[in-house]
N, C-alpha and C. Protein backbone atom coordinates (compact mmCIF):
# COMPACT_ATOMS: atom_id res chain seq x y z
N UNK A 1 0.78 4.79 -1.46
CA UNK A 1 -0.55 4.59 -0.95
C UNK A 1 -1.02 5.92 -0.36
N UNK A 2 -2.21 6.28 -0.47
CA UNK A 2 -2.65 7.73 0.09
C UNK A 2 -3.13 7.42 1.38
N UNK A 3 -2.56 8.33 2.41
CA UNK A 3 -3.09 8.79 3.54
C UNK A 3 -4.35 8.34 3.68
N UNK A 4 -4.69 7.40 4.70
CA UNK A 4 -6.03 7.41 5.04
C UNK A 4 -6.77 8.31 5.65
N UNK A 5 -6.32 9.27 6.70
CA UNK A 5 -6.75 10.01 7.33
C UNK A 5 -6.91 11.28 6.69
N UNK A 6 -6.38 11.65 5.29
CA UNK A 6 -6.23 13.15 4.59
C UNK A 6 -7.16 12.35 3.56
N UNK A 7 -6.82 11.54 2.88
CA UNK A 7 -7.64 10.68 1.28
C UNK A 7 -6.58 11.14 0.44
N UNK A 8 -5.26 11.56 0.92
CA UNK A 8 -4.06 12.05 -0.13
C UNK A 8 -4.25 13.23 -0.53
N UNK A 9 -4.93 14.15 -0.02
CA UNK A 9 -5.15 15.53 -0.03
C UNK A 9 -3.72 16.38 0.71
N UNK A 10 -2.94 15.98 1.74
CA UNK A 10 -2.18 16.42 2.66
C UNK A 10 -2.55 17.58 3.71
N UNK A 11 -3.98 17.89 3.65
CA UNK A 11 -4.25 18.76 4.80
C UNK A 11 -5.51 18.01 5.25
N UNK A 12 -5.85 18.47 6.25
CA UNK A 12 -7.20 17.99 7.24
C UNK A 12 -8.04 19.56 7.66
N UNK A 13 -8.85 19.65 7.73
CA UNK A 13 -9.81 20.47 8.14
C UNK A 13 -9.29 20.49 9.82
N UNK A 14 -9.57 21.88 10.40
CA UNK A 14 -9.47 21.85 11.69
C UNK A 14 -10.53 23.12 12.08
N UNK A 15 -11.01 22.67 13.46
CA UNK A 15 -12.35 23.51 13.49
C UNK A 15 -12.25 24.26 14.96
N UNK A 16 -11.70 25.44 15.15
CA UNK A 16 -11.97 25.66 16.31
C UNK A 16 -13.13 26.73 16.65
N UNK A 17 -13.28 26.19 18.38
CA UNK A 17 -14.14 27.78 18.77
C UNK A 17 -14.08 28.98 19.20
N UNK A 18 -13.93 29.33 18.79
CA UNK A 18 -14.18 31.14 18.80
C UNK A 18 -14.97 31.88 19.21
N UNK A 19 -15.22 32.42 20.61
CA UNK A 19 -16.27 33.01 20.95
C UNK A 19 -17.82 32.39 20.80
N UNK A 20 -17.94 33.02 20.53
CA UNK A 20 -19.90 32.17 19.69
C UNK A 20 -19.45 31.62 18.67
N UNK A 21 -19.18 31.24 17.67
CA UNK A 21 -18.71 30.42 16.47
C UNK A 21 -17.59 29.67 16.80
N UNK A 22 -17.71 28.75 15.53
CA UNK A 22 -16.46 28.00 15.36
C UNK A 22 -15.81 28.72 14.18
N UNK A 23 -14.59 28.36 14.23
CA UNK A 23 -13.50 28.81 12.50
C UNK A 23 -12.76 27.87 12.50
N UNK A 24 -13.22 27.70 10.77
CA UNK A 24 -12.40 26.40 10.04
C UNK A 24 -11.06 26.72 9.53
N UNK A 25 -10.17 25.88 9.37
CA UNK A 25 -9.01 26.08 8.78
C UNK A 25 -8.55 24.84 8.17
N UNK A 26 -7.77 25.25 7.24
CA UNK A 26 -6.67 23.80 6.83
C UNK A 26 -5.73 23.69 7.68
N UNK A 27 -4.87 22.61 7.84
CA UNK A 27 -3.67 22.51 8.73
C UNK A 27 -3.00 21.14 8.06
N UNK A 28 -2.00 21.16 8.25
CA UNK A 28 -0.98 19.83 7.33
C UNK A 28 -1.68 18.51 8.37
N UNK A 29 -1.87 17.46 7.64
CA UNK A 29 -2.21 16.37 8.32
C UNK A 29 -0.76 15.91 9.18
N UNK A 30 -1.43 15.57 10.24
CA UNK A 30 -0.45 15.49 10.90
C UNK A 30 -0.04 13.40 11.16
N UNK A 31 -0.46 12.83 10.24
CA UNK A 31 -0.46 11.36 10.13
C UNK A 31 0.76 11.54 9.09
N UNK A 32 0.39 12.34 8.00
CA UNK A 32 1.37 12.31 7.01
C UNK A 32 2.53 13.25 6.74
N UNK A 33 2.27 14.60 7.80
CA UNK A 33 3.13 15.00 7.66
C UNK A 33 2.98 16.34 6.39
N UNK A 34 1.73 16.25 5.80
CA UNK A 34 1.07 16.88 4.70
C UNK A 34 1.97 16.96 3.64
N UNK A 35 2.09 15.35 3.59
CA UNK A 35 3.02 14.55 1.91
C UNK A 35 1.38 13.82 1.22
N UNK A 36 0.58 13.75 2.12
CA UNK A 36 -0.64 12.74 1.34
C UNK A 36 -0.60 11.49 0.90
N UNK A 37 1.06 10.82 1.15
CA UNK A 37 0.70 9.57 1.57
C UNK A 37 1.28 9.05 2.68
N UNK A 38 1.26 7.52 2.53
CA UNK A 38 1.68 6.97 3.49
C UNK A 38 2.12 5.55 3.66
N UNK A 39 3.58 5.30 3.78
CA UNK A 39 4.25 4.35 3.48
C UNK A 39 3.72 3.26 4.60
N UNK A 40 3.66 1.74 4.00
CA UNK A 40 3.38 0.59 4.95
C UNK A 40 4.28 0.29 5.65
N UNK A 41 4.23 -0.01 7.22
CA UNK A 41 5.68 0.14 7.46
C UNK A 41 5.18 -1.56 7.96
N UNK A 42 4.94 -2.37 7.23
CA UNK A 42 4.64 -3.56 7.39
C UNK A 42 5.32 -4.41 5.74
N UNK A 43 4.82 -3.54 5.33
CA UNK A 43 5.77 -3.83 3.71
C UNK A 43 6.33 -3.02 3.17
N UNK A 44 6.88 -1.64 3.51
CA UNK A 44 7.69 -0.88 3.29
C UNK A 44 7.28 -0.13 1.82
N UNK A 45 6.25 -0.35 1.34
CA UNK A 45 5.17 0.38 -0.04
C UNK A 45 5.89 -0.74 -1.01
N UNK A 46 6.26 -1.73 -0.82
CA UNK A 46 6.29 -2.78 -1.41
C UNK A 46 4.74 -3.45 -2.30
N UNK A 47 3.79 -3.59 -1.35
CA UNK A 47 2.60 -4.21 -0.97
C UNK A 47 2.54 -5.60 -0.88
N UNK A 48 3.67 -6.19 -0.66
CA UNK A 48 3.77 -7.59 -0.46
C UNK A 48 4.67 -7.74 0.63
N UNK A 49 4.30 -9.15 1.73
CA UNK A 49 5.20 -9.13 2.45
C UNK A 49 5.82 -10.20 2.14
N UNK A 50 6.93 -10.43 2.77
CA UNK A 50 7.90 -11.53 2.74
C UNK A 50 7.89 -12.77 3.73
């Protein structure tokens, strides 16, 4: 299942400020660990429970 928080991309945008501006960067999602997905830990990527 893909990362909800990345969309299975494995990075997230991060925006900091800098003086008068901001600067963007990538950075590993940190939900997934920047694998891009993400196992159910309710059904174990099964998708069925028992």
């Amino acid at each position: 299942m893909d990362c909800h928080r990345c969309g299975g991309h494995g990075d997230v945008e991060c925006r900091h400020c800098r003086g008068q501006g901001f600067m963007n960067h990538d950075t590993p999602c940190p939900h997934c660990h920047g694998e891009g997905t993400h196992i159910c830990h309710t059904c174990l990527g099964n998708g069925a429970i028992e």
